[in-house]
C-alpha atoms as a PDB file:
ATOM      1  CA  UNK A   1       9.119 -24.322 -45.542  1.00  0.00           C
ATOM      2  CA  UNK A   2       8.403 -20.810 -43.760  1.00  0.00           C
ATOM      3  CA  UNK A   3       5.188 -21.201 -41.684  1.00  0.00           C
ATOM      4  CA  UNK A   4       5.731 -25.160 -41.156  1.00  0.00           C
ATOM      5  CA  UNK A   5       5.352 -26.084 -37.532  1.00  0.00           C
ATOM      6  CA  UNK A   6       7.511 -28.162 -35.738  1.00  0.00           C
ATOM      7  CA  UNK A   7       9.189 -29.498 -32.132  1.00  0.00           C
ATOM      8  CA  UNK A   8      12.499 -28.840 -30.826  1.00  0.00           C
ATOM      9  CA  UNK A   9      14.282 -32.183 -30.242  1.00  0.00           C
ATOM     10  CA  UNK A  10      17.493 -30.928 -29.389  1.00  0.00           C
ATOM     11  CA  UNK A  11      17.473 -27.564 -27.763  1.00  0.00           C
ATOM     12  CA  UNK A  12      17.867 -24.256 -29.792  1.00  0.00           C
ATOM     13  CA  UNK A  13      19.408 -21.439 -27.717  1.00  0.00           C
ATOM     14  CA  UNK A  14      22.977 -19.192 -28.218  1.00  0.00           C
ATOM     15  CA  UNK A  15      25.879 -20.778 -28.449  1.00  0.00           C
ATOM     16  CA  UNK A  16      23.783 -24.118 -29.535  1.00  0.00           C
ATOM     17  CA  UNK A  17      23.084 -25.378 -32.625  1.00  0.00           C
ATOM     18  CA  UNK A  18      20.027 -26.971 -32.151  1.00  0.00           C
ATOM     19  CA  UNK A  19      17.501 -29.394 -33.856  1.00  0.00           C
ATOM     20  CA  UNK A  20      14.090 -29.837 -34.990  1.00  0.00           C
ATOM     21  CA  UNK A  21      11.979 -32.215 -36.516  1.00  0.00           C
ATOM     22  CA  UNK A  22       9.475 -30.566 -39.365  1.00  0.00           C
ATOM     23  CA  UNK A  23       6.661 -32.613 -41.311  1.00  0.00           C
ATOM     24  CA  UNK A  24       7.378 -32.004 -45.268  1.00  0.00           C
ATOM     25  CA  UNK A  25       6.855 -34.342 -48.145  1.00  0.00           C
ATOM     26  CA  UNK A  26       4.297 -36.826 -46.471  1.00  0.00           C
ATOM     27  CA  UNK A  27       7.216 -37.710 -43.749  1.00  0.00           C
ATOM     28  CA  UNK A  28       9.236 -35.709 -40.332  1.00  0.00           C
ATOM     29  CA  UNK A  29      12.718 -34.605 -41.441  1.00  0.00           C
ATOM     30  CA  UNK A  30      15.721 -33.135 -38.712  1.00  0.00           C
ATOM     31  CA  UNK A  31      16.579 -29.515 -39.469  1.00  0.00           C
ATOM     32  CA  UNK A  32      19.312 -27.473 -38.023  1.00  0.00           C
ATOM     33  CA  UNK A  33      18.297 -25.188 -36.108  1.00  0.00           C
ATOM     34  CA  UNK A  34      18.384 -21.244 -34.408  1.00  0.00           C
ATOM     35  CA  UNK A  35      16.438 -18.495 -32.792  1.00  0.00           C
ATOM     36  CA  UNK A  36      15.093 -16.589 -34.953  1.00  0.00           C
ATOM     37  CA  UNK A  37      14.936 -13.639 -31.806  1.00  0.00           C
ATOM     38  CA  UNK A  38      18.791 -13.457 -30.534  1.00  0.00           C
ATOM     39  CA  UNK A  39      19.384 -14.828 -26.875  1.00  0.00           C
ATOM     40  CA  UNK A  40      15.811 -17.041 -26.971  1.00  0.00           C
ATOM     41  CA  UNK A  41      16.254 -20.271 -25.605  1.00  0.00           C
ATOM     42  CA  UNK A  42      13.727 -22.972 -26.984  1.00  0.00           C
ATOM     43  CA  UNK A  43      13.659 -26.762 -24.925  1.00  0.00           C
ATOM     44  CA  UNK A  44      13.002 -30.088 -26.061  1.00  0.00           C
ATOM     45  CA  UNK A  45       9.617 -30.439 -26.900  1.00  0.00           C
ATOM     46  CA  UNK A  46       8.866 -26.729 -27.394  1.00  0.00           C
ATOM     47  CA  UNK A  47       6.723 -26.311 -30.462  1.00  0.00           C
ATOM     48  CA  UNK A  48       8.093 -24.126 -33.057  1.00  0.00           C
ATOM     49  CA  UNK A  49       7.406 -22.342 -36.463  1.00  0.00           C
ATOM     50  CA  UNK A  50      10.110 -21.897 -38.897  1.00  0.00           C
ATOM     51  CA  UNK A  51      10.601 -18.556 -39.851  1.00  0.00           C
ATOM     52  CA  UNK A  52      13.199 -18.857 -42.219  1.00  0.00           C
ATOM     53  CA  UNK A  53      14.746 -21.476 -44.187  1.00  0.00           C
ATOM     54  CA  UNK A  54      17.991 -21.544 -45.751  1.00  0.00           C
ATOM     55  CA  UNK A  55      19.062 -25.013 -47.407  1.00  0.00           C
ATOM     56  CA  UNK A  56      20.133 -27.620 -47.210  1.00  0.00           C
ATOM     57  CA  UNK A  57      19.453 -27.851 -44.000  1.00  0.00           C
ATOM     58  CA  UNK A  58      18.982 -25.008 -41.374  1.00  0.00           C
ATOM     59  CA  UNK A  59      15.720 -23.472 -40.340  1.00  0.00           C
ATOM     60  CA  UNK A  60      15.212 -20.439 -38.103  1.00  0.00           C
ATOM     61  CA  UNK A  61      12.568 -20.967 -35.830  1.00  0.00           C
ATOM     62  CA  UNK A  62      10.759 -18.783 -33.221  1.00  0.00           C
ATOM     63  CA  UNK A  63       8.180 -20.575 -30.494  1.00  0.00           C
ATOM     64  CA  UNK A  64       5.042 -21.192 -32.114  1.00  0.00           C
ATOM     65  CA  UNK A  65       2.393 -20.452 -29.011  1.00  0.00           C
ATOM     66  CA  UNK A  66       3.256 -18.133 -26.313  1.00  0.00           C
ATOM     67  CA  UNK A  67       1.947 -20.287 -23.426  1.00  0.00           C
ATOM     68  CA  UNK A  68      -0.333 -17.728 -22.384  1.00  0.00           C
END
């Protein structure tokens, strides 16, 4: 699970407990979702890599591209 990309579909920021969507086993599954760098705010859309995983369900995720 760490390293898998991903996209923010509900927004990942403080004080939110966001959402993305992550390809594993063949098929897209929702995640829970935080910033892996306190105070980052990640929108919709954003592509993402997970940077840790703790299960069932939550991922910590940092922006996977830095737009530059």
């Amino acid at each position: 699970m760490v390293g898998e990309l991903g996209r923010v579909s509900g927004t990942v920021g403080p004080g939110l407990v966001g959402e993305v969507i992550v390809r594993v086993r063949g098929g897209a599954e929702a995640f829970l979702a935080y910033p892996a760098e306190p105070g980052t705010r990640l929108e919709r859309g954003t592509m993402v890599m997970v940077v840790d995983y703790q299960p069932p369900r939550t991922v910590y995720v940092t922006a996977a591209y830095d737009g530059g």
